[in-house]
C-alpha atoms as a PDB file:
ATOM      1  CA  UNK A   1      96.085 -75.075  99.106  1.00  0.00           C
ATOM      2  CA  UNK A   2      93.268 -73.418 101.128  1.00  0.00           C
ATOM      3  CA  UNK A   3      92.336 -76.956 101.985  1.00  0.00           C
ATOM      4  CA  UNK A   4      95.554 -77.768 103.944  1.00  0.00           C
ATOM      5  CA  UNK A   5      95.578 -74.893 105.670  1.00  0.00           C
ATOM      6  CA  UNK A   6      96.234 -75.373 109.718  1.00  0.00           C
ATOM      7  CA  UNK A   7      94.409 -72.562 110.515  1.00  0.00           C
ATOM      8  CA  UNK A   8      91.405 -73.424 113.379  1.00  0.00           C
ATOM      9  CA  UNK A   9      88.187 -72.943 112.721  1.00  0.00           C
ATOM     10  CA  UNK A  10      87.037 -69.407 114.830  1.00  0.00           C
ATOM     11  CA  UNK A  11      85.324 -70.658 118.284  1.00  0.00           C
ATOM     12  CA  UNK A  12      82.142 -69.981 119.098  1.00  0.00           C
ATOM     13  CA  UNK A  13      81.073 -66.792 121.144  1.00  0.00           C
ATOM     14  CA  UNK A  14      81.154 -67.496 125.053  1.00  0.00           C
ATOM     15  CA  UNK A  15      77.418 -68.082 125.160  1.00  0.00           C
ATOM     16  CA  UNK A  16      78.022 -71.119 123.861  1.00  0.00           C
ATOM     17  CA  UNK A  17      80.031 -72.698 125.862  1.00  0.00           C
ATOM     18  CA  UNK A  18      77.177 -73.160 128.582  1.00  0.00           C
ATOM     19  CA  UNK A  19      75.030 -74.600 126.567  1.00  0.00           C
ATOM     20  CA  UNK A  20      77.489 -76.889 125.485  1.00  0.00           C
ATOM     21  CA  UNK A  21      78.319 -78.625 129.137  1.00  0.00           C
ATOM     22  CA  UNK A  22      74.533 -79.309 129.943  1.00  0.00           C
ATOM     23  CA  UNK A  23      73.385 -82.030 127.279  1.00  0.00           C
ATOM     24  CA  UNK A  24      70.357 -83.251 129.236  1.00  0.00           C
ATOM     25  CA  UNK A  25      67.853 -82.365 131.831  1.00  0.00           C
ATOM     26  CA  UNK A  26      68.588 -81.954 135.284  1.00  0.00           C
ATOM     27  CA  UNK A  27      72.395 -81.358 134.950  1.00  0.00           C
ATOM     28  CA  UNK A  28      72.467 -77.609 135.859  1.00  0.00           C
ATOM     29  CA  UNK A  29      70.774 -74.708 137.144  1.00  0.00           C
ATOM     30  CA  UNK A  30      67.654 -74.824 139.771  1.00  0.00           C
ATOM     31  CA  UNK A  31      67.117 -78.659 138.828  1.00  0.00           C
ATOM     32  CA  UNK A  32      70.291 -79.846 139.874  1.00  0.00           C
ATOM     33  CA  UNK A  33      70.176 -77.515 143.125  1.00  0.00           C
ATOM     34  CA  UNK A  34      66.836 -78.453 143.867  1.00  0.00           C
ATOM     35  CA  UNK A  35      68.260 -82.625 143.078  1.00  0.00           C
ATOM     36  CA  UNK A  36      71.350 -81.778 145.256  1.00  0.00           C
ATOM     37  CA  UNK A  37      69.351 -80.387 148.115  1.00  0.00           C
ATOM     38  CA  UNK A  38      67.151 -83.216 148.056  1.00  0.00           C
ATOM     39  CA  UNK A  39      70.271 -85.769 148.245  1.00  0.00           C
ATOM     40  CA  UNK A  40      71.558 -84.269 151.148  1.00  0.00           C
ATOM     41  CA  UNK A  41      68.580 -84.205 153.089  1.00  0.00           C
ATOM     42  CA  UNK A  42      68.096 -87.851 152.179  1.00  0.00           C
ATOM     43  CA  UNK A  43      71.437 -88.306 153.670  1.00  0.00           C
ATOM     44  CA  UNK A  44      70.856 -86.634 156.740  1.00  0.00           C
ATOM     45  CA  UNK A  45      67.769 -88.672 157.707  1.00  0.00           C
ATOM     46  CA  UNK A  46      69.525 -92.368 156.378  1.00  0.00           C
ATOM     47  CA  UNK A  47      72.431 -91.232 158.891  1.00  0.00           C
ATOM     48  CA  UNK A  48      70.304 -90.314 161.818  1.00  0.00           C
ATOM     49  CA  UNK A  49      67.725 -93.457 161.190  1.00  0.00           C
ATOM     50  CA  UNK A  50      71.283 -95.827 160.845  1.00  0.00           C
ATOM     51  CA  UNK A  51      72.790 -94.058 164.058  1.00  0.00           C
ATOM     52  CA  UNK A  52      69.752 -94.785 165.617  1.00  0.00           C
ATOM     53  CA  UNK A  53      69.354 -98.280 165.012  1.00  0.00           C
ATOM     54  CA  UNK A  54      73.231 -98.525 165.375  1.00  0.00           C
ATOM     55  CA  UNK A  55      72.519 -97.054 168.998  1.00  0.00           C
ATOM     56  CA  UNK A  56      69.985 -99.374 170.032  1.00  0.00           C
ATOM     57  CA  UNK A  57      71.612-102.830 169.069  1.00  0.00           C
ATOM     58  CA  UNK A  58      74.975-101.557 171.079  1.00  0.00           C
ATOM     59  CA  UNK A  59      72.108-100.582 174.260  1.00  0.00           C
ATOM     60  CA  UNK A  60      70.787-103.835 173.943  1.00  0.00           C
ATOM     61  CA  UNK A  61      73.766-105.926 173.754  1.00  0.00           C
ATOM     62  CA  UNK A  62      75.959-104.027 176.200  1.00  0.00           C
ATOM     63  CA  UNK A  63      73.452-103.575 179.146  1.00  0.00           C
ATOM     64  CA  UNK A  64      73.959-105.303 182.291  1.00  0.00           C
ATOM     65  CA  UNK A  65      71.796-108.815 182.901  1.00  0.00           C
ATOM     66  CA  UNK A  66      69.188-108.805 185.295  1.00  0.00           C
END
């Protein structure tokens, strides 16, 4: 009858558990800060570059004719 039994297997201790989110490399600790800071800086300069460029089409087409 031991077989049937509906009793769960005991968990593992909590140690565990980290280990258990993080299957390959870069998906936590310094790595993935490191990869997050260097997403948002990416970011940051693709928006200003875009703005930029955005900027000087609407200069160009909106100034007055000479």
């Amino acid at each position: 009858m031991s077989a049937l039994s509906t009793k769960k297997p005991p968990r593992k201790s909590p140690k565990d558990d980290k280990e258990r989110y993080y299957l390959l490399p870069g998906q936590g600790g310094s790595s993935y800060r490191r990869k997050q800071r260097f997403i948002l800086k990416s970011s940051i300069v693709v928006g200003v570059i875009v703005s930029g460029i955005f900027a000087l089409v609407m200069y160009l087409v909106y100034r007055p004719p000479h």
